[in-house]
N, C-alpha and C. Protein backbone atom coordinates (compact mmCIF):
# COMPACT_ATOMS: atom_id res chain seq x y z
N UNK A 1 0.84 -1.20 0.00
CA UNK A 1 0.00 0.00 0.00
C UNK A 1 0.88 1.25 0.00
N UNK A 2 0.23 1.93 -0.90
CA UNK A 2 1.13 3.66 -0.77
C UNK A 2 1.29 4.15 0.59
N UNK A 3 2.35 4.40 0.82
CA UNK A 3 3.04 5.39 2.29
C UNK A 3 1.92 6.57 2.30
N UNK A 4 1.28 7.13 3.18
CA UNK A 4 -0.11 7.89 3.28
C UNK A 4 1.29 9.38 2.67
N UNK A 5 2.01 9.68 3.03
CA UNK A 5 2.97 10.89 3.04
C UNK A 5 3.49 11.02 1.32
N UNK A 6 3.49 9.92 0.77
CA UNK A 6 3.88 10.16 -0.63
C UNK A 6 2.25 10.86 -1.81
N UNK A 7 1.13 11.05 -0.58
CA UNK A 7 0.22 11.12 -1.58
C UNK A 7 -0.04 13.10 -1.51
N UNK A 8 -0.62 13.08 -2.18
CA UNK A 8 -0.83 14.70 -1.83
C UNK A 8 -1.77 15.10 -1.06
N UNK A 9 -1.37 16.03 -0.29
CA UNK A 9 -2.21 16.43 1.22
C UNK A 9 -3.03 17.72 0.99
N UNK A 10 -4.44 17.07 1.22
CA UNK A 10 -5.44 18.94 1.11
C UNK A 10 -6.02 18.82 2.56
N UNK A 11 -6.29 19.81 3.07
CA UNK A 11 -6.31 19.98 4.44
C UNK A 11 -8.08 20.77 3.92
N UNK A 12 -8.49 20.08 4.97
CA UNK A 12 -10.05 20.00 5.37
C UNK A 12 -9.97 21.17 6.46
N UNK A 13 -10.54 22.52 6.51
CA UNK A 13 -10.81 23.05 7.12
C UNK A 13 -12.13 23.20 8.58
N UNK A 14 -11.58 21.70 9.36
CA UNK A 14 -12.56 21.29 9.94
C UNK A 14 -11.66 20.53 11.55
N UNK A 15 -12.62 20.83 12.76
CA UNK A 15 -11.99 20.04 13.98
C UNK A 15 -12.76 18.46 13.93
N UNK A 16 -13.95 18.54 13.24
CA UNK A 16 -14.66 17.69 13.23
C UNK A 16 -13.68 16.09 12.70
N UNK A 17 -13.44 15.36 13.67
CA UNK A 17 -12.49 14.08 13.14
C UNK A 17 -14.00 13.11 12.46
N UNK A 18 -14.57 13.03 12.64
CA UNK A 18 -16.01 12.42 11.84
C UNK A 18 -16.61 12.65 10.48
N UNK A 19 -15.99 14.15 10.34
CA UNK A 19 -16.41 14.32 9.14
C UNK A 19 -14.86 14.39 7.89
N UNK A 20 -13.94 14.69 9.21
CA UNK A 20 -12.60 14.38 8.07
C UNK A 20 -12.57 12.99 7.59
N UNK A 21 -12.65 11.83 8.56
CA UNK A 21 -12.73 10.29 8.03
C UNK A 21 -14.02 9.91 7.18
N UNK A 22 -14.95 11.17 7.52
CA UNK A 22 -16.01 10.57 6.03
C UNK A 22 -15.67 10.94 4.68
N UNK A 23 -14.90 12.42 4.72
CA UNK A 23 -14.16 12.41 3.59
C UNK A 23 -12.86 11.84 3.61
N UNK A 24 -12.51 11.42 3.43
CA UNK A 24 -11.27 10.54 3.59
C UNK A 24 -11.87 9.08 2.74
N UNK A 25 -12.96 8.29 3.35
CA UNK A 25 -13.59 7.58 2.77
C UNK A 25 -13.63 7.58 1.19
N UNK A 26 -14.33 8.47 1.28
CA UNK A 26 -15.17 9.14 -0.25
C UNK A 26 -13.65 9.37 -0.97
N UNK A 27 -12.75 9.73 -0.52
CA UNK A 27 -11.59 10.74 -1.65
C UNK A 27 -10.60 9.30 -1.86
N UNK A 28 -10.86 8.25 -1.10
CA UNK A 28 -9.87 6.97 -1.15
C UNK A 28 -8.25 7.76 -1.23
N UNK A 29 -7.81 6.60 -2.46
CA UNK A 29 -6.46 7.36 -2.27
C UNK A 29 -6.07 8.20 -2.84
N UNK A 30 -6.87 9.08 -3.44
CA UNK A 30 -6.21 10.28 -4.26
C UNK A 30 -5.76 11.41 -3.74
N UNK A 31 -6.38 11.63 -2.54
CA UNK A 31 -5.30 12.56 -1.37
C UNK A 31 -5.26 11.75 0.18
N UNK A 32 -4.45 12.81 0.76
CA UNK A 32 -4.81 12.25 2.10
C UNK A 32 -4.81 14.23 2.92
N UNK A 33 -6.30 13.42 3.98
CA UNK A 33 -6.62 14.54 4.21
C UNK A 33 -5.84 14.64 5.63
N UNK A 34 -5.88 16.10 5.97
CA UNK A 34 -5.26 16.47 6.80
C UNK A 34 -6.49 17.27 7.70
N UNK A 35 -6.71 17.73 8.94
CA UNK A 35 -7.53 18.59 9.71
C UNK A 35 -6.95 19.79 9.89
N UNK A 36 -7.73 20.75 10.37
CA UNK A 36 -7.13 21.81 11.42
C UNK A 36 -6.02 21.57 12.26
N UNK A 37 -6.31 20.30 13.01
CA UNK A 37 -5.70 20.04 14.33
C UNK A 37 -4.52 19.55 13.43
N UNK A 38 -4.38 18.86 12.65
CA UNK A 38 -3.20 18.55 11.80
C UNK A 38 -1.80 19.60 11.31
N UNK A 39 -2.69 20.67 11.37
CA UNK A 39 -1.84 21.77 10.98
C UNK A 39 -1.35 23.00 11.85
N UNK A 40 -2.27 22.53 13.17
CA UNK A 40 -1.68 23.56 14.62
C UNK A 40 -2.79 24.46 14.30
N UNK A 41 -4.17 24.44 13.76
CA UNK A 41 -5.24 25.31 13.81
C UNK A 41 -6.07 24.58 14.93
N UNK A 42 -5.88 25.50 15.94
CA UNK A 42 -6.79 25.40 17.04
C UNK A 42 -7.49 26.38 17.21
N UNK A 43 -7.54 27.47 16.73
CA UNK A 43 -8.76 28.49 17.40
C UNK A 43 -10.20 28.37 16.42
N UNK A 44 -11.24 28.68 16.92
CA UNK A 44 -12.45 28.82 16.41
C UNK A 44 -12.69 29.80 15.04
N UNK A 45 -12.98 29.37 14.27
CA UNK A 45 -12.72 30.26 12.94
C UNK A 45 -14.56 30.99 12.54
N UNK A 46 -14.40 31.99 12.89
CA UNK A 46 -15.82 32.51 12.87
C UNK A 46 -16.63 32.41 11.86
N UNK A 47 -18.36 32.20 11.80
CA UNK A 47 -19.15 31.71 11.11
C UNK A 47 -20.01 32.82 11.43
N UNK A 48 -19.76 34.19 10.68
CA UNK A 48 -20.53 34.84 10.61
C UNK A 48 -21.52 35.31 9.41
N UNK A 49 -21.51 34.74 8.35
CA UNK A 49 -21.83 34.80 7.12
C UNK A 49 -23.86 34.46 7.33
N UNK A 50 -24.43 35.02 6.70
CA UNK A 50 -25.73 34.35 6.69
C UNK A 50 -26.05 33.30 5.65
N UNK A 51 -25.25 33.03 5.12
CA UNK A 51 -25.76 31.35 4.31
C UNK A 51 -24.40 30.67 4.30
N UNK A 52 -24.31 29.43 3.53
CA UNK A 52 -23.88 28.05 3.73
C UNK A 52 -22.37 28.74 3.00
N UNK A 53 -22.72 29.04 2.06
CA UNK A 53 -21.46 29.17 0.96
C UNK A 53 -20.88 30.32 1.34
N UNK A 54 -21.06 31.36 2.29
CA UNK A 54 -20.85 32.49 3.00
C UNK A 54 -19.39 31.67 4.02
N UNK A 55 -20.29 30.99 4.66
CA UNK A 55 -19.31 30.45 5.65
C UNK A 55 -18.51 29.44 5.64
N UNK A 56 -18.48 28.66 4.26
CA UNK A 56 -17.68 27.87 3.72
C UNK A 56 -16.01 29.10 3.35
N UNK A 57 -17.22 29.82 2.66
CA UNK A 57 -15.69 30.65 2.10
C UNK A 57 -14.76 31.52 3.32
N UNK A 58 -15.58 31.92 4.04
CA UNK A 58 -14.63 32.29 5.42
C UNK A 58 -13.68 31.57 5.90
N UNK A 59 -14.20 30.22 6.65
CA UNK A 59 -13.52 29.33 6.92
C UNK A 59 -12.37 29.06 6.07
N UNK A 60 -12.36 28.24 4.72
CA UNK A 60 -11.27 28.15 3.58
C UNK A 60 -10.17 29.36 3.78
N UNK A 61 -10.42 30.85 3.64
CA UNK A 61 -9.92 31.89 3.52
C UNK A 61 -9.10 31.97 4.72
N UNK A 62 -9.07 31.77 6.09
CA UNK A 62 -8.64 32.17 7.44
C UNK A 62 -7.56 31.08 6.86
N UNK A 63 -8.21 29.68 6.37
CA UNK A 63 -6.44 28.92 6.79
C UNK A 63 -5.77 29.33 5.85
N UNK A 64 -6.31 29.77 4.80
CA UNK A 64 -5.13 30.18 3.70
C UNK A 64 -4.10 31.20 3.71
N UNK A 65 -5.17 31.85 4.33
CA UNK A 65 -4.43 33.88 4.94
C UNK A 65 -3.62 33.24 6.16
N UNK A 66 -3.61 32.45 7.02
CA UNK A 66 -2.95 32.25 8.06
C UNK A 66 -1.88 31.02 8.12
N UNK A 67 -2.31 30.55 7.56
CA UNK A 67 -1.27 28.89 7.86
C UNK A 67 -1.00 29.07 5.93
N UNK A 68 -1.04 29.43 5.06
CA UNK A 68 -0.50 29.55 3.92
C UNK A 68 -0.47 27.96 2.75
N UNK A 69 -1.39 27.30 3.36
CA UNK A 69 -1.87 26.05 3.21
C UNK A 69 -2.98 26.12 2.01
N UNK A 70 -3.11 25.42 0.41
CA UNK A 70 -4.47 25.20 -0.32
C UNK A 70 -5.48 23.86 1.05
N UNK A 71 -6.76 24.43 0.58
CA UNK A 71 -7.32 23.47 1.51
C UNK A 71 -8.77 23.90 1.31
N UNK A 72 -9.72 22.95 1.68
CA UNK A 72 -11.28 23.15 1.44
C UNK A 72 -12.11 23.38 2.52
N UNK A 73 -13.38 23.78 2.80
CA UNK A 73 -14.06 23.65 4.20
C UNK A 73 -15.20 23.67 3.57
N UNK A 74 -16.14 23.38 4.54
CA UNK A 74 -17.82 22.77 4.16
C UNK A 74 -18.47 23.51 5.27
N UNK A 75 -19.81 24.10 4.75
CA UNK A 75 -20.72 24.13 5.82
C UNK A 75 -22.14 23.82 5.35
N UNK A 76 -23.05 23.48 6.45
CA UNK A 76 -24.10 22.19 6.15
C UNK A 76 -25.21 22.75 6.72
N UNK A 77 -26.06 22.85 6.03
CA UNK A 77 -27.12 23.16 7.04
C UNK A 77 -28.66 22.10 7.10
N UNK A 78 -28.61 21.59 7.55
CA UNK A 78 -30.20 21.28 7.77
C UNK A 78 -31.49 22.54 7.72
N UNK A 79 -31.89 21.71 6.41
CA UNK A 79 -33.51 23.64 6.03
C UNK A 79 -34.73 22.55 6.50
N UNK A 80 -35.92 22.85 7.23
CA UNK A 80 -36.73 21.95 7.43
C UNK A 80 -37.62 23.49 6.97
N UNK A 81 -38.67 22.49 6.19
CA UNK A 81 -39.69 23.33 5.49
C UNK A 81 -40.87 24.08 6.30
N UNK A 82 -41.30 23.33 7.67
CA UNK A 82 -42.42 23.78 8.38
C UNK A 82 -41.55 24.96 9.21
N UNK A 83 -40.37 25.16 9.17
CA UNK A 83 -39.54 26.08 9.98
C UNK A 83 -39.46 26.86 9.47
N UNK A 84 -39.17 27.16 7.93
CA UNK A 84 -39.10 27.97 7.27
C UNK A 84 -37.55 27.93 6.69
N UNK A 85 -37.01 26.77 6.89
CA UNK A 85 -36.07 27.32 6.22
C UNK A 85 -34.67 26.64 7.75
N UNK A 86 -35.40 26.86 8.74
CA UNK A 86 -34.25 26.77 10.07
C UNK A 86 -34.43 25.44 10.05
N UNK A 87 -33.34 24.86 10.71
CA UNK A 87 -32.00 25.72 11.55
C UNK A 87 -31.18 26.01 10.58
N UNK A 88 -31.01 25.66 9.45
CA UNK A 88 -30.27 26.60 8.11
C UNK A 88 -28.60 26.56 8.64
N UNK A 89 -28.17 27.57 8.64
CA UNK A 89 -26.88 28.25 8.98
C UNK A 89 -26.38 28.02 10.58
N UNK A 90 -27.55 27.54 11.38
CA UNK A 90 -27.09 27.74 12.80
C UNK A 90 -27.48 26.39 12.85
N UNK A 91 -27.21 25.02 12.28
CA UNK A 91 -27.40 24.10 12.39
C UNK A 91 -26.90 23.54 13.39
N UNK A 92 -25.72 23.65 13.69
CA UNK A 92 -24.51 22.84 14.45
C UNK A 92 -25.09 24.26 16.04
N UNK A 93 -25.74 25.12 15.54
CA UNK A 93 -25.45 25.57 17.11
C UNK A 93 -27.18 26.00 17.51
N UNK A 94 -28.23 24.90 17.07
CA UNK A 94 -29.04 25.46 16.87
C UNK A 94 -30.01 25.58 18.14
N UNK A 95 -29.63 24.59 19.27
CA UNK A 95 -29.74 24.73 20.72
C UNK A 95 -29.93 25.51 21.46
N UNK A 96 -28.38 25.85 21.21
CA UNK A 96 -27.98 27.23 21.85
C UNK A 96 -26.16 27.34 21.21
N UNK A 97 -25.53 28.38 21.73
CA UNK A 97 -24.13 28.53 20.94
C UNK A 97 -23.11 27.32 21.06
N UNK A 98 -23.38 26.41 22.24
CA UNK A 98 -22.42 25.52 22.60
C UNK A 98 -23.46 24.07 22.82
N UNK A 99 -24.18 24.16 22.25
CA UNK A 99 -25.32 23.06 22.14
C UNK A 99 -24.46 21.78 21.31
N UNK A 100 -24.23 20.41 22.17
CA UNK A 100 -24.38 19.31 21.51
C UNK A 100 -25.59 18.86 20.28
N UNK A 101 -25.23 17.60 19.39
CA UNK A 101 -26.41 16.99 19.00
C UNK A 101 -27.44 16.75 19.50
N UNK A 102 -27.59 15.97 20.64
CA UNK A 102 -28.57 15.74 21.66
C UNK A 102 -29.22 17.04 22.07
N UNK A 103 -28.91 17.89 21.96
CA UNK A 103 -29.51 19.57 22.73
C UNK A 103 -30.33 19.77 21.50
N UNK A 104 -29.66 19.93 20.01
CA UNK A 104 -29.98 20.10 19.00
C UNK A 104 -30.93 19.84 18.32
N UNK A 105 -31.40 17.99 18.85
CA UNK A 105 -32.23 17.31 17.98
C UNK A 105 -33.56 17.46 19.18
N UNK A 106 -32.90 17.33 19.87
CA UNK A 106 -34.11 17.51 21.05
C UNK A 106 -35.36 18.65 20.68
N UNK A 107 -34.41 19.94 20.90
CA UNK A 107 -35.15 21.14 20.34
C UNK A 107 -35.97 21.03 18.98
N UNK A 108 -35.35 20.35 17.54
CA UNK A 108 -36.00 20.13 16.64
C UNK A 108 -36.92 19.39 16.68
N UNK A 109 -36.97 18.56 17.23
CA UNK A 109 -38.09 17.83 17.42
C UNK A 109 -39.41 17.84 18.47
N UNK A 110 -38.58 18.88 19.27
CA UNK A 110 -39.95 19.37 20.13
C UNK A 110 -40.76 20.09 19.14
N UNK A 111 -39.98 21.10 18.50
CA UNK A 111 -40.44 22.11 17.92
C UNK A 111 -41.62 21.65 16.75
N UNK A 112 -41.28 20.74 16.05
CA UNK A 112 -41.90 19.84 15.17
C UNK A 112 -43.13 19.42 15.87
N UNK A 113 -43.33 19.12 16.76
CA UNK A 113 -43.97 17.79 17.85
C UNK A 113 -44.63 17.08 17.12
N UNK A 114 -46.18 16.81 16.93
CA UNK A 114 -46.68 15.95 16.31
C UNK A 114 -46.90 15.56 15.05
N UNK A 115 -46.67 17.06 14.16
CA UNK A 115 -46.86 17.62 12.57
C UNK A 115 -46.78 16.35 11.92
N UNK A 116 -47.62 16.21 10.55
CA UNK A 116 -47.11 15.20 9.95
C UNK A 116 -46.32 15.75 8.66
N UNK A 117 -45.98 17.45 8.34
CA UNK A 117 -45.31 18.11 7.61
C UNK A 117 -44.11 17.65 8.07
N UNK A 118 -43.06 17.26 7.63
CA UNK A 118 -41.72 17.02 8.44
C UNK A 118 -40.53 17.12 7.07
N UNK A 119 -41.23 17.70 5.96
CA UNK A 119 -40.24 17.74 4.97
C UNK A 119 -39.21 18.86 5.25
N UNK A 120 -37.59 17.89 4.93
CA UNK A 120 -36.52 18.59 5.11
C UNK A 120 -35.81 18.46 3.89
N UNK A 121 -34.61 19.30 3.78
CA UNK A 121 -33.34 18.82 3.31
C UNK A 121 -32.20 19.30 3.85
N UNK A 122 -30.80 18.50 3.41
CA UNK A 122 -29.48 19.07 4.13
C UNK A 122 -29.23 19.31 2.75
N UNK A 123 -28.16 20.34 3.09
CA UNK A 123 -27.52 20.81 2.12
C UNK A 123 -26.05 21.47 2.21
N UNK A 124 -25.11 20.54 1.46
CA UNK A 124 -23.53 21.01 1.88
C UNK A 124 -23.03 21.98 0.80
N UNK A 125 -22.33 23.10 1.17
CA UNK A 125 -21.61 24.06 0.71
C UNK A 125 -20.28 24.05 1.08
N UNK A 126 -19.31 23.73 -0.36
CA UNK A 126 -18.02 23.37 0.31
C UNK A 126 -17.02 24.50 -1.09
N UNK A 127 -16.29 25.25 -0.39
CA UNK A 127 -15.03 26.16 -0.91
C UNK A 127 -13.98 25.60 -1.25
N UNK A 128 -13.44 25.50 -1.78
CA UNK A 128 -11.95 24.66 -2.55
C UNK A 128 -11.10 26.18 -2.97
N UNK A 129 -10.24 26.33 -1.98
CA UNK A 129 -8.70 27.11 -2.19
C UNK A 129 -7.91 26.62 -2.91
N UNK A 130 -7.35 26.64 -3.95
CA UNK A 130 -6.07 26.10 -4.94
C UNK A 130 -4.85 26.97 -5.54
N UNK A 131 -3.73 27.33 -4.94
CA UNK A 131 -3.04 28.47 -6.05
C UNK A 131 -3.97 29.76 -6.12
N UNK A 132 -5.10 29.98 -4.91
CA UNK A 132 -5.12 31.24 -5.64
C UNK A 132 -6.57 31.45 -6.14
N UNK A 133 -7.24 30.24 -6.59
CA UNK A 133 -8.28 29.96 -7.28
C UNK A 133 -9.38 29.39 -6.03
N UNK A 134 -10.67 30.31 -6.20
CA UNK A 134 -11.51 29.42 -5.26
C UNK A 134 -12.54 29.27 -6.35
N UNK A 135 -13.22 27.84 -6.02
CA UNK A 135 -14.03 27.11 -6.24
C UNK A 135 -15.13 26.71 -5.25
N UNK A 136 -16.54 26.99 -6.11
CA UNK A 136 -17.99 26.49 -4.92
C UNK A 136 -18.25 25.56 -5.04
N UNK A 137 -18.71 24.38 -4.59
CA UNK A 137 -19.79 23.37 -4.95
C UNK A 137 -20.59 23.11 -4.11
N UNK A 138 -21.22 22.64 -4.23
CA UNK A 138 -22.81 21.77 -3.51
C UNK A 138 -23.29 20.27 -3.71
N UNK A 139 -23.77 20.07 -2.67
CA UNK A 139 -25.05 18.87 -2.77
C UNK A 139 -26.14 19.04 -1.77
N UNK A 140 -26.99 18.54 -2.43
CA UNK A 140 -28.71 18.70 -1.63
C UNK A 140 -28.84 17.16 -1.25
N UNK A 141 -29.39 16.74 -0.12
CA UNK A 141 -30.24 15.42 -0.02
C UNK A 141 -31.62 15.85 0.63
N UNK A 142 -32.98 15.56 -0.27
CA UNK A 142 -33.99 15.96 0.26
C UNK A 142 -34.18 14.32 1.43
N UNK A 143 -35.32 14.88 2.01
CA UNK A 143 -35.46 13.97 2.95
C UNK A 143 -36.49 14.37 4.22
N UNK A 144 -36.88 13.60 4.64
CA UNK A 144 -37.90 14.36 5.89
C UNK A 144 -37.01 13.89 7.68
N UNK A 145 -37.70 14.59 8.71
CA UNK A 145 -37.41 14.53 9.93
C UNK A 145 -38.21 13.33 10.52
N UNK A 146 -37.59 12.56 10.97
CA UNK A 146 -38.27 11.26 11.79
C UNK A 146 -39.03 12.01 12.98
N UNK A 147 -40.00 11.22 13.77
CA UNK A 147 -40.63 11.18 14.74
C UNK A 147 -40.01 11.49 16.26
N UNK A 148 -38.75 10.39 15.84
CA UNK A 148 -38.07 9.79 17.00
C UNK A 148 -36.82 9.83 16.70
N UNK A 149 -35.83 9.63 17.62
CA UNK A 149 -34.60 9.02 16.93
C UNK A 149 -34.13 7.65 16.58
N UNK A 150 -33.46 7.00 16.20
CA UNK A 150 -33.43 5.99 15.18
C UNK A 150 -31.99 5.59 14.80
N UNK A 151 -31.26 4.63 15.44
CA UNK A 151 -29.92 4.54 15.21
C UNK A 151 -28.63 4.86 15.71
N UNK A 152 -27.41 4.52 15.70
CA UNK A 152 -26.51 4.96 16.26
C UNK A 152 -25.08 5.28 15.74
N UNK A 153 -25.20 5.27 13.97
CA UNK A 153 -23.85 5.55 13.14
C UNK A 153 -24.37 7.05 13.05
N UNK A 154 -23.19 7.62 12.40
CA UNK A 154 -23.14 9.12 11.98
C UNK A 154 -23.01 9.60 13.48
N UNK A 155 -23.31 11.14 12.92
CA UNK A 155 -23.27 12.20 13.47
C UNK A 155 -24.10 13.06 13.48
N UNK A 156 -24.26 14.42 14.49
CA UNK A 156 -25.27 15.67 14.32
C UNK A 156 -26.79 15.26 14.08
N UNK A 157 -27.18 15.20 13.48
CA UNK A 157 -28.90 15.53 13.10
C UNK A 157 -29.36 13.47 12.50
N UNK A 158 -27.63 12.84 12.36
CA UNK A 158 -28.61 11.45 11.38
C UNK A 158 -29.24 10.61 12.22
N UNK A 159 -29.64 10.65 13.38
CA UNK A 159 -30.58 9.69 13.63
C UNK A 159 -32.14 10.16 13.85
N UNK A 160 -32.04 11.23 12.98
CA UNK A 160 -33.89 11.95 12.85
C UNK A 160 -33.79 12.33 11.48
N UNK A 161 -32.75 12.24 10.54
CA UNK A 161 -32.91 12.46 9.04
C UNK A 161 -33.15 11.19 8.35
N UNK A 162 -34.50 10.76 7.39
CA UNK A 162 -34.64 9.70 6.64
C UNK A 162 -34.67 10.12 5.12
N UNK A 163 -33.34 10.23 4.28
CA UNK A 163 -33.23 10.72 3.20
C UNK A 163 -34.49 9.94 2.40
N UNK A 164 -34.90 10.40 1.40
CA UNK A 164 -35.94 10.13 0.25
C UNK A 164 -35.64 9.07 -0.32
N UNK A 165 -36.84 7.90 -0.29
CA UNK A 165 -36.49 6.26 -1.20
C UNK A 165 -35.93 5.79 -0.13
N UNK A 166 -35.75 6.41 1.10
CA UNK A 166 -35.65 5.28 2.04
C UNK A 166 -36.60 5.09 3.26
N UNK A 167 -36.48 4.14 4.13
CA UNK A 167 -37.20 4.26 5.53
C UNK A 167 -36.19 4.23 6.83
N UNK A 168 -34.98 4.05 6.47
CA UNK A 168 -34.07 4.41 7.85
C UNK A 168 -33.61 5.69 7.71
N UNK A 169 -32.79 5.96 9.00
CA UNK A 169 -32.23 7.52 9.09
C UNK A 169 -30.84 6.69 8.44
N UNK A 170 -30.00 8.40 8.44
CA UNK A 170 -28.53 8.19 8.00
C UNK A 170 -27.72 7.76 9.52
N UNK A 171 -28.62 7.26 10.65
CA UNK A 171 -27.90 6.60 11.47
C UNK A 171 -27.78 5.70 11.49
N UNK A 172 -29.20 4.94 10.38
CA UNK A 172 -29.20 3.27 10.47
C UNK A 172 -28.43 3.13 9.43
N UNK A 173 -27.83 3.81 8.53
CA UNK A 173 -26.70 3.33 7.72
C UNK A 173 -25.64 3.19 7.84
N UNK A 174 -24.84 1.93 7.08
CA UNK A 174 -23.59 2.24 6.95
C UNK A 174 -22.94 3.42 6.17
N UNK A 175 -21.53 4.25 6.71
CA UNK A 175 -20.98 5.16 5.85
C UNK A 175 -20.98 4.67 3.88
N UNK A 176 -20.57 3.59 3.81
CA UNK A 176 -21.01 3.51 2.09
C UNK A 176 -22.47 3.76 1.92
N UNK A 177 -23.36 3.57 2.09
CA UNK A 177 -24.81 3.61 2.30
C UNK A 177 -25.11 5.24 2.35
N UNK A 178 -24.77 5.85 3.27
CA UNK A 178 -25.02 7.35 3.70
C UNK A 178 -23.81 8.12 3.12
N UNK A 179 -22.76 7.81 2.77
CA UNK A 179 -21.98 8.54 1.11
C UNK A 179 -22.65 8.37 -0.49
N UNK A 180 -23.12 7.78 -0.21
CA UNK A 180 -23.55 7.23 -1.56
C UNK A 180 -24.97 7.84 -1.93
N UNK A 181 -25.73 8.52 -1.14
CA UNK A 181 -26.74 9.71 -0.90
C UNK A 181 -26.91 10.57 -1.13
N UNK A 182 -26.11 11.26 0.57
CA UNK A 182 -25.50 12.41 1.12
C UNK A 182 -25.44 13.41 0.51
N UNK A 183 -25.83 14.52 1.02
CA UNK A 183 -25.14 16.09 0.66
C UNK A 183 -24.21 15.53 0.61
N UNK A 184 -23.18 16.18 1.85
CA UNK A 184 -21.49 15.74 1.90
C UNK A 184 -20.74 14.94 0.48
N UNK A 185 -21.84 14.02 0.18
CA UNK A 185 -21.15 12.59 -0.73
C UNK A 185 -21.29 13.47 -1.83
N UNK A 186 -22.20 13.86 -2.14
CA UNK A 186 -22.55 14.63 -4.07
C UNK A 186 -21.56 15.46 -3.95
N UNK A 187 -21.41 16.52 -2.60
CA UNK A 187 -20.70 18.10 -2.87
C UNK A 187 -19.08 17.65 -3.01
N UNK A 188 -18.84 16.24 -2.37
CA UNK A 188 -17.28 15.63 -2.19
C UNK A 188 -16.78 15.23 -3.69
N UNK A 189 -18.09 14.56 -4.01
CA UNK A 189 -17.90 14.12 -5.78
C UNK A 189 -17.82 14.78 -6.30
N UNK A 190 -18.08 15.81 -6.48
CA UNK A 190 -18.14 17.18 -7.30
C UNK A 190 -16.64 17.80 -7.38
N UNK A 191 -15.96 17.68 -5.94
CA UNK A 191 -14.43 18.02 -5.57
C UNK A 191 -13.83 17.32 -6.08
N UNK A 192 -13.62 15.83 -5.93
CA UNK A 192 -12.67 14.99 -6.49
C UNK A 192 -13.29 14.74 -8.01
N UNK A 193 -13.73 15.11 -8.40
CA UNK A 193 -13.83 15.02 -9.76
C UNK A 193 -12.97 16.59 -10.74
N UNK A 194 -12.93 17.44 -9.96
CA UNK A 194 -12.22 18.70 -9.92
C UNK A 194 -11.15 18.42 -9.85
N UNK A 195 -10.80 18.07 -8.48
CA UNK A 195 -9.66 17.68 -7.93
C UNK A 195 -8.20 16.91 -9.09
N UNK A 196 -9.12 15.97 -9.40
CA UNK A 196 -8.60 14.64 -10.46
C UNK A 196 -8.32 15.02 -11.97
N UNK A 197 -9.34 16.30 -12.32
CA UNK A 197 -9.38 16.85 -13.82
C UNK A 197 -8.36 17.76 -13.83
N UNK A 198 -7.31 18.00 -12.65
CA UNK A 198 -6.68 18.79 -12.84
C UNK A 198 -4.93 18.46 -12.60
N UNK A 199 -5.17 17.13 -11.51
CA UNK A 199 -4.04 16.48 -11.62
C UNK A 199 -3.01 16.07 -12.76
């Protein structure tokens, strides 16, 4: 097997180790990804932007201006339709500012309570820094909000998200199963297909 160090390194603008090994998955061996924490980025990189691709490009921009590194970052939001649109942008903090998943889903689903409206979608917005050159992409997975929760793979919001054409959440899946879907998975394909057309 290739030495992980002989391959070329793009650094994921993310602390999240869950979502670096899901891309990592998806990108196999055509890079090897690196984190924040990989590169001595420890401080909180502000998410002040009001939409997805707002705060994708912030993020990307801080490590580039600062650590002098090409590298990509993602931001995700869960839009649920009876909400209007929320938790959108404040997905990850939609609790409160320092709100776990559990705080998170709790609240969404109170909020929801009995409705049988429960249509959602996630949607990833991811920035690609290169030489200089930035690049947007996206993926949508429509899908509705479960009842209950449901499962114990993934992360954040998947054991109350049941993407469309299916009946489990993205918790009852395996990662091939829930890449093969996914926002994350389309907006990642979209990168390494970039990525690869340019190698």
């Amino acid at each position: 097997m290739k030495n992980l160090r002989e391959k070329p390194v793009l650094v994921f603008a993310t602390h999240n180790l869950n979502k670096a090994e899901e891309v990592q998955q998806m990108i196999g061996e055509a890079y090897f990804i690196k984190t924040l924490v990989d590169i001595g980025c420890h401080e909180a990189i502000p998410e002040t932007s009001d939409t997805l691709e707002g705060n994708a490009r912030l993020k990307a921009m801080h490590v580039v201006k600062h650590y002098g590194v090409d590298c990509f970052a993602d931001d995700t939001g869960l839009e649920v339709q009876l909400l209007n649109g929320r938790p959108g942008v404040r997905t990850a903090r939609y609790a409160s500012e320092h709100a776990n998943a559990e705080e998170n889903i709790t609240k969404l689903l109170a909020e929801l309570g009995e409705t049988t409206d429960r249509q959602a979608q996630f949607r990833t917005s991811i920035c690609l820094i290169r030489s200089g050159m930035v690049e947007q992409l996206d993926g949508t997975c429509k899908g509705r909000i479960a009842e209950q929760r449901s499962g114990a793979k993934g992360f954040g919001y998947d054991p109350i998200f049941i993407p469309e054409g299916e009946s489990r959440t993205f918790a009852e899946m395996n990662s091939g199963e829930k890449n093969a879907i996914s926002h994350r998975g389309m907006a990642i394909r979209k990168m390494v297909k970039t990525l690869l057309a340019s190698k």
